[in-house]
PDB file of N, CA and C in Angstrom:
ATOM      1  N   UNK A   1      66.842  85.178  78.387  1.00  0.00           N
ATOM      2  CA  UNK A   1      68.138  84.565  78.494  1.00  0.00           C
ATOM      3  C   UNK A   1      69.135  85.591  79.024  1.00  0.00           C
ATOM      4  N   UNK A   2      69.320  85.434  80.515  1.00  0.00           N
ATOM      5  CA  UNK A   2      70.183  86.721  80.729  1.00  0.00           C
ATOM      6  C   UNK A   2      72.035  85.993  80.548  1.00  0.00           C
ATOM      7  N   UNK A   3      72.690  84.713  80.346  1.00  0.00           N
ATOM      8  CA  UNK A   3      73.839  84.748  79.953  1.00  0.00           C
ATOM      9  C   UNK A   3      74.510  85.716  79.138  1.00  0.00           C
ATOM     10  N   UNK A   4      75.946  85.408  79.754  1.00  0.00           N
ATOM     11  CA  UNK A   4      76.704  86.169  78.658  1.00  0.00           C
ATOM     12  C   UNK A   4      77.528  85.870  77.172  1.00  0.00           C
ATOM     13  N   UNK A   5      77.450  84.283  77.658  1.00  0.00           N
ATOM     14  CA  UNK A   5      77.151  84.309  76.629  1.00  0.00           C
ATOM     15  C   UNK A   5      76.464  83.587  75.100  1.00  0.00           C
ATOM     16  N   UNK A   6      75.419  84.070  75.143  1.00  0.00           N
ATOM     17  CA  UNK A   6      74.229  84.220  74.593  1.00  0.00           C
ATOM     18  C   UNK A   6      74.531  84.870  73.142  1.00  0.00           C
ATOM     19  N   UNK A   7      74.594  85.440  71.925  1.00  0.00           N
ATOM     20  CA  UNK A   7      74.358  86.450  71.149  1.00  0.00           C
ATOM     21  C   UNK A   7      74.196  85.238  70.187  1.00  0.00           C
ATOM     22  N   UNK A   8      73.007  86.291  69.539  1.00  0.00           N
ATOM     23  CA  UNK A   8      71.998  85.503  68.512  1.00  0.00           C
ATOM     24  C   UNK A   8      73.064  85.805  67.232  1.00  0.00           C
ATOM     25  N   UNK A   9      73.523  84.692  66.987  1.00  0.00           N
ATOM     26  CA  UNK A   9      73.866  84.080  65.252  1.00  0.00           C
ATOM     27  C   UNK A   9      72.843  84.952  64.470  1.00  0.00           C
ATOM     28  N   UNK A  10      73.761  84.875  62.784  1.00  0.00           N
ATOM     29  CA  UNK A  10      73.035  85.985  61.922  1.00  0.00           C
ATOM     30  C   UNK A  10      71.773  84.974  61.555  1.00  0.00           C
ATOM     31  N   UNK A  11      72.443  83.150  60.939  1.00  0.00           N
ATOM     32  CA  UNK A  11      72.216  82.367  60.689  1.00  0.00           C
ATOM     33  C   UNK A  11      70.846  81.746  61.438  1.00  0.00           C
ATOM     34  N   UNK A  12      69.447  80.893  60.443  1.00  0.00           N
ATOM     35  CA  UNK A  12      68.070  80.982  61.396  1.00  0.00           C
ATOM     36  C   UNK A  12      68.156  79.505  61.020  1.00  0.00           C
ATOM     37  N   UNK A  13      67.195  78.617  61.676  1.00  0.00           N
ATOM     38  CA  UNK A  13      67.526  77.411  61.592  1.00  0.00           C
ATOM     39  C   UNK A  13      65.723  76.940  62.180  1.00  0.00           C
ATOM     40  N   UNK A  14      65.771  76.069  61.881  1.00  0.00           N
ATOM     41  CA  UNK A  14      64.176  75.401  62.179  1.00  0.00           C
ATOM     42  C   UNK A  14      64.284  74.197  62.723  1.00  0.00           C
ATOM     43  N   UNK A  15      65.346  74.052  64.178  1.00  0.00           N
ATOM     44  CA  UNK A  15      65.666  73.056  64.834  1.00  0.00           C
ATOM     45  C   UNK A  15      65.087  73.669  66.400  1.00  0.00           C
ATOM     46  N   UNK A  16      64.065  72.376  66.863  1.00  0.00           N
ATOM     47  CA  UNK A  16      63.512  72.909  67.748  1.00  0.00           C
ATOM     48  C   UNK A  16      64.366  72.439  69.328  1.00  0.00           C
ATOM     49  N   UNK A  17      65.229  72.126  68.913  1.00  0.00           N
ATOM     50  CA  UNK A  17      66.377  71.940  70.243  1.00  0.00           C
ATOM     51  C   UNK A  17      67.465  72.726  70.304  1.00  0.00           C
ATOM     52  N   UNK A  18      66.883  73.899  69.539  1.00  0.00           N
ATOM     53  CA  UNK A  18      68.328  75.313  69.262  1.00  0.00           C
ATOM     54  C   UNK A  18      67.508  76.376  70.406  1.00  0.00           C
ATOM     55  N   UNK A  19      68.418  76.487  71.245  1.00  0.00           N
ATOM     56  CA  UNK A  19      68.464  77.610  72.191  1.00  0.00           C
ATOM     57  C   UNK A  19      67.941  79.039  71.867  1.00  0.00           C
ATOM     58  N   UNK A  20      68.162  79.159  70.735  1.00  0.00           N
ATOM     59  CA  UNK A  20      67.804  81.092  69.922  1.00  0.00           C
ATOM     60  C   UNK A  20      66.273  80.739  69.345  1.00  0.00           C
ATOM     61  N   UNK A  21      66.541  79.412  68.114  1.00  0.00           N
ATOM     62  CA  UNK A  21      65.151  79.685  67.170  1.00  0.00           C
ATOM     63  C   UNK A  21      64.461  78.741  68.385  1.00  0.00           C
ATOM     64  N   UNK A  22      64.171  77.901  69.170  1.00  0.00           N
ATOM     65  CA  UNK A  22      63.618  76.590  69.362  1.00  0.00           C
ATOM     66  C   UNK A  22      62.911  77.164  70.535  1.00  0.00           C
ATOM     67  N   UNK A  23      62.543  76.254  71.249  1.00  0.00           N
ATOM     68  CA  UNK A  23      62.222  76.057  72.919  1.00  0.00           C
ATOM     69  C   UNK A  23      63.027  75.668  73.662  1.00  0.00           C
ATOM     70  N   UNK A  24      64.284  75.094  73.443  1.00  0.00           N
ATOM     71  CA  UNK A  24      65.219  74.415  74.257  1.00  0.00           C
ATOM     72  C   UNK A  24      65.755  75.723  75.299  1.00  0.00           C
ATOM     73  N   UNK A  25      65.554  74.950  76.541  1.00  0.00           N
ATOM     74  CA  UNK A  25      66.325  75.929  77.670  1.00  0.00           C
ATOM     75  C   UNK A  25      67.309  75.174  78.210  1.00  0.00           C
ATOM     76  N   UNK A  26      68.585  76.550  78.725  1.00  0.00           N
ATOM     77  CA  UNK A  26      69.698  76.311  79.071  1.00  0.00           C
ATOM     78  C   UNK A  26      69.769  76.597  80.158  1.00  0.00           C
ATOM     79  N   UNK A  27      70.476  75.842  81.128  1.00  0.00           N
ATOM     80  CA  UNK A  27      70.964  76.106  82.888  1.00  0.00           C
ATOM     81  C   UNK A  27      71.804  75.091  83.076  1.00  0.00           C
ATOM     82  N   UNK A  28      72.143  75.836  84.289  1.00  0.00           N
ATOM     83  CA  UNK A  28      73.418  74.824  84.967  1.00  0.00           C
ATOM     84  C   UNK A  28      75.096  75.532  84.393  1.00  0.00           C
ATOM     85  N   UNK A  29      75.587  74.158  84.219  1.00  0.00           N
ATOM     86  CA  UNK A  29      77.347  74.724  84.044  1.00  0.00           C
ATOM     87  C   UNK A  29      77.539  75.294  82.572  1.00  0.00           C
ATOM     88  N   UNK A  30      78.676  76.082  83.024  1.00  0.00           N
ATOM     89  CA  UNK A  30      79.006  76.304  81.497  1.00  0.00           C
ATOM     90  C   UNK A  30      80.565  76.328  81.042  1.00  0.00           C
ATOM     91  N   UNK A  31      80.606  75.657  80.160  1.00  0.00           N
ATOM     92  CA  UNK A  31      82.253  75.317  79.547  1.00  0.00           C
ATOM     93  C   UNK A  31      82.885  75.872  78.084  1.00  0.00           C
ATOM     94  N   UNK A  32      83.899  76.174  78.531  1.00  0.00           N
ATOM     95  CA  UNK A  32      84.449  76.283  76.920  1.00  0.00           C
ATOM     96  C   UNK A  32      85.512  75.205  76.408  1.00  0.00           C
ATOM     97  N   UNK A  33      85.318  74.778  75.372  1.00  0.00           N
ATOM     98  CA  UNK A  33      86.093  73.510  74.786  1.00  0.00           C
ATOM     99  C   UNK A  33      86.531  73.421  73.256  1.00  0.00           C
ATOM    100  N   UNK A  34      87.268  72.192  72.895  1.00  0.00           N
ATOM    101  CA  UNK A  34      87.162  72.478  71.592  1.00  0.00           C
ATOM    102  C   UNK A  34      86.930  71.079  70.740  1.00  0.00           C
ATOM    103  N   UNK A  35      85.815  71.495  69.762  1.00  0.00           N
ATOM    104  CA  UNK A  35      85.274  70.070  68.976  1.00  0.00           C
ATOM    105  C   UNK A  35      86.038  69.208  68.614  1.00  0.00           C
ATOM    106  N   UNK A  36      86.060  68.193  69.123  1.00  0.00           N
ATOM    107  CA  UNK A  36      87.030  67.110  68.373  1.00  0.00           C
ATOM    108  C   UNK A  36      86.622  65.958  67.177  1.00  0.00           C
ATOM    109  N   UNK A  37      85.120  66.402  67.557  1.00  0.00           N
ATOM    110  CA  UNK A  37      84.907  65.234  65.819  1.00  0.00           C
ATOM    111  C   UNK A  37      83.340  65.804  65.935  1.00  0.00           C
ATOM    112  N   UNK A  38      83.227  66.076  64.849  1.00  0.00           N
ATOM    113  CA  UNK A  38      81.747  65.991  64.374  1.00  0.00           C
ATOM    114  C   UNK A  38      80.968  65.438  63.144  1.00  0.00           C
ATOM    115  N   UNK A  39      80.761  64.444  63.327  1.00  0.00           N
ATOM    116  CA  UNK A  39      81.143  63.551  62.000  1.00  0.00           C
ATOM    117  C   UNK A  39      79.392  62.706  62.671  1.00  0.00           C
ATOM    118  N   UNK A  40      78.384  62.950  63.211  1.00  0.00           N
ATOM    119  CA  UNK A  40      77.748  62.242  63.203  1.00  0.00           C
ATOM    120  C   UNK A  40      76.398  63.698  63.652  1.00  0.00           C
ATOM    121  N   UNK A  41      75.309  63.458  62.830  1.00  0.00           N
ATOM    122  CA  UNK A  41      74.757  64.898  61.921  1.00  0.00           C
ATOM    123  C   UNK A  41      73.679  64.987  63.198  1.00  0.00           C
ATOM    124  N   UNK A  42      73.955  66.633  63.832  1.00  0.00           N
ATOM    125  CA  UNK A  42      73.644  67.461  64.926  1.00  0.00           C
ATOM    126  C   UNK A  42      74.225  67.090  65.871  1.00  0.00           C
ATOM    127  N   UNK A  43      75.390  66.489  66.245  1.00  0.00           N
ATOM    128  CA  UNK A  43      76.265  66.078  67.199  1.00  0.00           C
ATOM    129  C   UNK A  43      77.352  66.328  67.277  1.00  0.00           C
ATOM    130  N   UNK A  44      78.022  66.808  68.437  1.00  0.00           N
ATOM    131  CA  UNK A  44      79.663  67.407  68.255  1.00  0.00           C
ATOM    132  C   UNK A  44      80.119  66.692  69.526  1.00  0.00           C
ATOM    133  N   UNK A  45      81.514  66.563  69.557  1.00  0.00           N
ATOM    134  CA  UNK A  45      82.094  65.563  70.634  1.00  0.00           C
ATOM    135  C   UNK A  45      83.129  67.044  71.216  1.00  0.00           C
ATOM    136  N   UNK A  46      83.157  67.229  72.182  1.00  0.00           N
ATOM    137  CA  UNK A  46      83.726  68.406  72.862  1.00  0.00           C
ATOM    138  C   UNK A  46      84.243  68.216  73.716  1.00  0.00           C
ATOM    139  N   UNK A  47      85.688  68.397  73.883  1.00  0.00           N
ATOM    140  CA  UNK A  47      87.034  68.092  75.210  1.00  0.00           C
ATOM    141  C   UNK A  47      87.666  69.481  75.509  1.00  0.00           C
ATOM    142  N   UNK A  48      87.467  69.210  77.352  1.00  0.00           N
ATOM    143  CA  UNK A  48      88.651  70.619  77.374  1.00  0.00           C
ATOM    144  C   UNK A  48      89.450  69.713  78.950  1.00  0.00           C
ATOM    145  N   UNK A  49      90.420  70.374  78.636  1.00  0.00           N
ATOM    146  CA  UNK A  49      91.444  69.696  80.353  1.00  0.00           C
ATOM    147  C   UNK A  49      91.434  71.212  81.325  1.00  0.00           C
ATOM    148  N   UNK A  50      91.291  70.062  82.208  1.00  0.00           N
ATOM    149  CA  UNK A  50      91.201  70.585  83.420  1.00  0.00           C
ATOM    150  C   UNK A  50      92.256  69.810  84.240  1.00  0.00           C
ATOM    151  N   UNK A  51      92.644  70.678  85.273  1.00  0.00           N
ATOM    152  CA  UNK A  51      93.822  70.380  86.304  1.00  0.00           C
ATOM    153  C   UNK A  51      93.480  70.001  87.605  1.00  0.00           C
ATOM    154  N   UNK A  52      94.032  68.984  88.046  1.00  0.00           N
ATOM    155  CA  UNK A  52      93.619  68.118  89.970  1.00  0.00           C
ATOM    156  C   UNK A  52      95.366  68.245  90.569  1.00  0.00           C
ATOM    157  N   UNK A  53      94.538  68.560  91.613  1.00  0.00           N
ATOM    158  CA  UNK A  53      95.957  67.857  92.805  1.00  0.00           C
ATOM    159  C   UNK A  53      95.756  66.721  93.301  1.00  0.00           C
ATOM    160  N   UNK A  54      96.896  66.121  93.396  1.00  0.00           N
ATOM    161  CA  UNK A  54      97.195  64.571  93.905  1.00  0.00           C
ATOM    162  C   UNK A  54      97.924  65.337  95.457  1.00  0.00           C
ATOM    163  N   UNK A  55      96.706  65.352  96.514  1.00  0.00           N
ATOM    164  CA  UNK A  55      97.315  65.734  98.219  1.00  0.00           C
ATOM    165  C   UNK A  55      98.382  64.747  97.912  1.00  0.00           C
ATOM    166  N   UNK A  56      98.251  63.555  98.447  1.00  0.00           N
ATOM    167  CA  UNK A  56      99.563  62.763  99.076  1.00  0.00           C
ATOM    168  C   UNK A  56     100.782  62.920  98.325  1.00  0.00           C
ATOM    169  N   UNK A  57     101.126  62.719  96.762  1.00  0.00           N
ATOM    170  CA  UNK A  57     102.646  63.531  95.985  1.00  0.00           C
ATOM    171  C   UNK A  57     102.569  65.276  96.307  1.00  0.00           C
ATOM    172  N   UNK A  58     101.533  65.863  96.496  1.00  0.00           N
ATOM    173  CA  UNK A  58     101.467  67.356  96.098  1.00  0.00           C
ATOM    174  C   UNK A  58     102.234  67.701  94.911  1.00  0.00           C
ATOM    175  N   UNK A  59     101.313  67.016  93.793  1.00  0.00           N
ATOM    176  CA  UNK A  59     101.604  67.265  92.634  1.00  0.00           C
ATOM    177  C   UNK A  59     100.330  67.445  91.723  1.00  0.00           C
ATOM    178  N   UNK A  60      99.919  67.914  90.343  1.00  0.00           N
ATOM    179  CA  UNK A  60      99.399  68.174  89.725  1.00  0.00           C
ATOM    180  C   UNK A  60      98.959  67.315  88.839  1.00  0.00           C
ATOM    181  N   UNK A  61      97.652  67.221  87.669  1.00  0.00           N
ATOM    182  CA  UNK A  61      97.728  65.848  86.870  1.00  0.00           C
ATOM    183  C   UNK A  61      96.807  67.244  86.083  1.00  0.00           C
ATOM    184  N   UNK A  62      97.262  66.452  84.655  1.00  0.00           N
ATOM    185  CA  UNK A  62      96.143  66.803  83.490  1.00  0.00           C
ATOM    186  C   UNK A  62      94.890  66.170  83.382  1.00  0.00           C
ATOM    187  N   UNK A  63      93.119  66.258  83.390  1.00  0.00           N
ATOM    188  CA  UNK A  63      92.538  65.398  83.251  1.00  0.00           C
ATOM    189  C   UNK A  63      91.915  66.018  81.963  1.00  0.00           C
ATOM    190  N   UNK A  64      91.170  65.276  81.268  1.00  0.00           N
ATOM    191  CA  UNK A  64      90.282  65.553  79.885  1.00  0.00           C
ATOM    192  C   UNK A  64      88.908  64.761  80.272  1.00  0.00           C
ATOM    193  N   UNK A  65      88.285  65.813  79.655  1.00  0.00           N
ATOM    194  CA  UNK A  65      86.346  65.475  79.972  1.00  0.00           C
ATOM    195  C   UNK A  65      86.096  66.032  78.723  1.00  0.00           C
ATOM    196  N   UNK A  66      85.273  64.921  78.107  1.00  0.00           N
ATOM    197  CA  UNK A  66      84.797  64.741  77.083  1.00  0.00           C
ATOM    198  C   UNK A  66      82.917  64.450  76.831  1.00  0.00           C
ATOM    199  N   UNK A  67      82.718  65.328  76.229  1.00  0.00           N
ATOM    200  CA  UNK A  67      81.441  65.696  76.281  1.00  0.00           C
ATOM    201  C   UNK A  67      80.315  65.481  74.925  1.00  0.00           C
ATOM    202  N   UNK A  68      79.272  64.492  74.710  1.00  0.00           N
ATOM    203  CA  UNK A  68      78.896  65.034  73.225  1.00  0.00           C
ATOM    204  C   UNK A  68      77.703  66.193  73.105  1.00  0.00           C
ATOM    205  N   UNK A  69      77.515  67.403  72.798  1.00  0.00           N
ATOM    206  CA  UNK A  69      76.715  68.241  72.614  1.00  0.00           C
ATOM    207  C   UNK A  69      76.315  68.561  70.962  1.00  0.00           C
ATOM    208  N   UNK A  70      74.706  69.256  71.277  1.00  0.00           N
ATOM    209  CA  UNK A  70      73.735  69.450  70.203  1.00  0.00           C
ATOM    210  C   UNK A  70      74.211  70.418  69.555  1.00  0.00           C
ATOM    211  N   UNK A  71      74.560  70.002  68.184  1.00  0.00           N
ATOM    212  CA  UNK A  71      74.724  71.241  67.428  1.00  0.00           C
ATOM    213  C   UNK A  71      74.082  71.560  66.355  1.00  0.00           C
ATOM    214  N   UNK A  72      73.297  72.943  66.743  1.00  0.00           N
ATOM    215  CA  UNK A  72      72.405  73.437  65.571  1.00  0.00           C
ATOM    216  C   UNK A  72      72.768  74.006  64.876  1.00  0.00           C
ATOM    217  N   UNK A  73      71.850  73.991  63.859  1.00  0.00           N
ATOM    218  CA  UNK A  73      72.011  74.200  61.893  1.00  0.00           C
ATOM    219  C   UNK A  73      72.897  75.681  62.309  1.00  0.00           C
ATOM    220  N   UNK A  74      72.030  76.779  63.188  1.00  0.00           N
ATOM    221  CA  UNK A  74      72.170  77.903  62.999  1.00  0.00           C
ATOM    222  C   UNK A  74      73.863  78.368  62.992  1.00  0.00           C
ATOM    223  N   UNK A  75      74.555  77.119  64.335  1.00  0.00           N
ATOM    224  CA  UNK A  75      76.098  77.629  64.769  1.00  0.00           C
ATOM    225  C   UNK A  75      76.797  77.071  63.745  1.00  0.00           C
ATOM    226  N   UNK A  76      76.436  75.282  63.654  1.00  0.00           N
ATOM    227  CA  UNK A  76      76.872  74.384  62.552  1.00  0.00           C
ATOM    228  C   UNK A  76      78.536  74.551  62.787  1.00  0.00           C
ATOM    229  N   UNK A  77      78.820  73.730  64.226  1.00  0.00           N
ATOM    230  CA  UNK A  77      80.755  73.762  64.618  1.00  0.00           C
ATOM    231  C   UNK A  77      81.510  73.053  63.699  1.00  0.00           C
ATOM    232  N   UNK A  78      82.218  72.926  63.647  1.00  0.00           N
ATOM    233  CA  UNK A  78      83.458  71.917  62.640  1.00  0.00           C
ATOM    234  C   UNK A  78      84.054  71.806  63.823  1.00  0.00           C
ATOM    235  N   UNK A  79      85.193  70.635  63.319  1.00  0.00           N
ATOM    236  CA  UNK A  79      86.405  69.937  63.970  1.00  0.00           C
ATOM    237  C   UNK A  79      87.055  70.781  63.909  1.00  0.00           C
ATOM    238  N   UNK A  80      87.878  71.168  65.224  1.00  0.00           N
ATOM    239  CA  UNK A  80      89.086  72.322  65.249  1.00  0.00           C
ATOM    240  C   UNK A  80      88.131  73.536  66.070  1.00  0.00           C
ATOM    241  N   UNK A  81      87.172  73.508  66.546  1.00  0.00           N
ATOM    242  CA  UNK A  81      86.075  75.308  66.496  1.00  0.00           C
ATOM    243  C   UNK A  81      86.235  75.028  67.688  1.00  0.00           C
ATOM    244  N   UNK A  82      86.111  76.312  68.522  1.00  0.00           N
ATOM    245  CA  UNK A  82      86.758  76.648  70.011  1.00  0.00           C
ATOM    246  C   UNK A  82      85.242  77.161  70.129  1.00  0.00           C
ATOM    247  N   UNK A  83      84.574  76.338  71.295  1.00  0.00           N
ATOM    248  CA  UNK A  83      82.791  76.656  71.838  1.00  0.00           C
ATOM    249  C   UNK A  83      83.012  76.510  72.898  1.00  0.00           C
ATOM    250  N   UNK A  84      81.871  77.071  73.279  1.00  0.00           N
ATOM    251  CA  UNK A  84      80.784  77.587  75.019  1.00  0.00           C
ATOM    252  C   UNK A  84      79.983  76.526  74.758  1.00  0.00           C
ATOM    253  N   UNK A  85      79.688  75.227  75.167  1.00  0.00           N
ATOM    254  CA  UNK A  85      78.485  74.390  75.774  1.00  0.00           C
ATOM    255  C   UNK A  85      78.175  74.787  77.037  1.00  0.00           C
ATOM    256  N   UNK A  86      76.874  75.061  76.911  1.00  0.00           N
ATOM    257  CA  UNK A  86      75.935  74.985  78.074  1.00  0.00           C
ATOM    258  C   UNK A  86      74.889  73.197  78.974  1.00  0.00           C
ATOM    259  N   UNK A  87      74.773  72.724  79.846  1.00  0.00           N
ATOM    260  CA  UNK A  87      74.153  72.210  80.100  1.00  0.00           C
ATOM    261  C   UNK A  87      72.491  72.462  79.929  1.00  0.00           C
ATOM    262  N   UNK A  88      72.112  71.011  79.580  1.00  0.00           N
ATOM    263  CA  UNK A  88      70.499  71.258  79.451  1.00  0.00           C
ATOM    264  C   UNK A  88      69.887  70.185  79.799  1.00  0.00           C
ATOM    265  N   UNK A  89      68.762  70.141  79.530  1.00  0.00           N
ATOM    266  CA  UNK A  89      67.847  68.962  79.628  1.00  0.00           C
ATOM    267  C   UNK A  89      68.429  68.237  78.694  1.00  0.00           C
ATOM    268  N   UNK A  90      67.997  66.324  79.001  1.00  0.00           N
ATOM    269  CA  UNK A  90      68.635  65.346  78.285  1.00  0.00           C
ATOM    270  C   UNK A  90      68.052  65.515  76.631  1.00  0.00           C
ATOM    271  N   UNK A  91      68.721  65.290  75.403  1.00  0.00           N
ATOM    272  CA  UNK A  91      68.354  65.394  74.450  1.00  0.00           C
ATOM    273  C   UNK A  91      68.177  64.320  73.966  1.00  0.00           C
ATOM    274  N   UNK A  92      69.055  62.854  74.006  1.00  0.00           N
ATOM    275  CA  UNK A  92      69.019  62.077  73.818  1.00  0.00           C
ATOM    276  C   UNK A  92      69.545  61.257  74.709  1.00  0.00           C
ATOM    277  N   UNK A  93      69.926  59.890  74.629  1.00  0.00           N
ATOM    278  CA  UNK A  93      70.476  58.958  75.837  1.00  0.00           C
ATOM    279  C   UNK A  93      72.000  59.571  76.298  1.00  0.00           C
ATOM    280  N   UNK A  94      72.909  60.191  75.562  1.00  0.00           N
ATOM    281  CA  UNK A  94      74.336  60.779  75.817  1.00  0.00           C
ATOM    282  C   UNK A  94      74.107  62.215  75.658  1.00  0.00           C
ATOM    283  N   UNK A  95      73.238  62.784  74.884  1.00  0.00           N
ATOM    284  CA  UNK A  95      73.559  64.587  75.123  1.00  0.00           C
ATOM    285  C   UNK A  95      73.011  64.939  75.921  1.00  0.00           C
ATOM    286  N   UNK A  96      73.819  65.784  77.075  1.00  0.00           N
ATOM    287  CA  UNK A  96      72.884  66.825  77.568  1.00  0.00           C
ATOM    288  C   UNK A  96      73.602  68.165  77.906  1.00  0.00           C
ATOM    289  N   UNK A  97      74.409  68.840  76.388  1.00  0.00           N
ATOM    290  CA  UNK A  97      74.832  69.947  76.475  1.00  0.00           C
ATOM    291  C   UNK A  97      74.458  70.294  75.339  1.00  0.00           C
ATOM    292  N   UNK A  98      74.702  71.580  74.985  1.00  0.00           N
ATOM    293  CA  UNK A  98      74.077  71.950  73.884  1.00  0.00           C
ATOM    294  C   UNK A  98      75.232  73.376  73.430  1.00  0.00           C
ATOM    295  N   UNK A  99      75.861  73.309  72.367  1.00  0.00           N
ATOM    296  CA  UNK A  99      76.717  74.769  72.105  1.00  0.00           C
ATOM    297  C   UNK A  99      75.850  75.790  71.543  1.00  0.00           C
ATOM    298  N   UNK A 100      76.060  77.017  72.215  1.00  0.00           N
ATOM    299  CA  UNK A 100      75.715  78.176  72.087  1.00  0.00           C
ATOM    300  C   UNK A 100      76.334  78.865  71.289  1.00  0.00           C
ATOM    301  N   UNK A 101      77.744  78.987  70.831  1.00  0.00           N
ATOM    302  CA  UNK A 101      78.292  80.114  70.114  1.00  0.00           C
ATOM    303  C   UNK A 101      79.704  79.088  69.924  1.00  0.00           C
ATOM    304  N   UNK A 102      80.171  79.871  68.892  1.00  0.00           N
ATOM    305  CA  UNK A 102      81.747  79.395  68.373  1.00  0.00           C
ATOM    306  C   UNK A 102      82.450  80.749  68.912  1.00  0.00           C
ATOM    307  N   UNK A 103      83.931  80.357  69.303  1.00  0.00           N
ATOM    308  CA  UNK A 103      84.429  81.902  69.735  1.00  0.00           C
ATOM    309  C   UNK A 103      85.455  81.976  68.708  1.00  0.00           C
TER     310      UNK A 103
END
């Protein structure tokens, strides 16, 4: 795993869709966001805004992308926790990110 960021949690977990203990591999994009509900068990709902130009006003807009990613025993995010999701292979019919670390 050459990312940066990567660093192995103290915390060990016996979830085989966790990036550190498991087989699950990570590629593609990577985002930082912050959990907005995790209320449904190994699942976190993750939003961050991002900014567009509108050419024809030449003006600016707020957009929000909202994401649900895998969260293992080992990171275990709460509502309010500022994370790095990585893209992965599909986990289920809606996940296919997975958080790596809380910052």
């Amino acid at each position: 795993m050459q990312y940066k960021d990567l660093i192995k949690p103290e915390a060990t977990c016996s979830d085989r869709n966790c990036p550190y203990h498991g087989d699950l591999r990570i590629h593609g994009a990577s985002f930082e966001g912050t959990v907005i509900s995790a209320r449904a068990p190994k699942t976190v709902s993750v939003a961050w805004t991002r900014t567009s130009r509108i050419k024809k006003y030449d003006r600016f807009i707020k957009e929000k992308t909202k994401v649900l990613a895998h969260n293992p025993e080992c990171i275990n995010a709460k509502a309010g926790d500022r994370v790095v999701v990585y893209e992965t292979r599909p986990i289920s019919r809606w996940k296919h990110f997975v958080v790596v670390r809380k910052l």
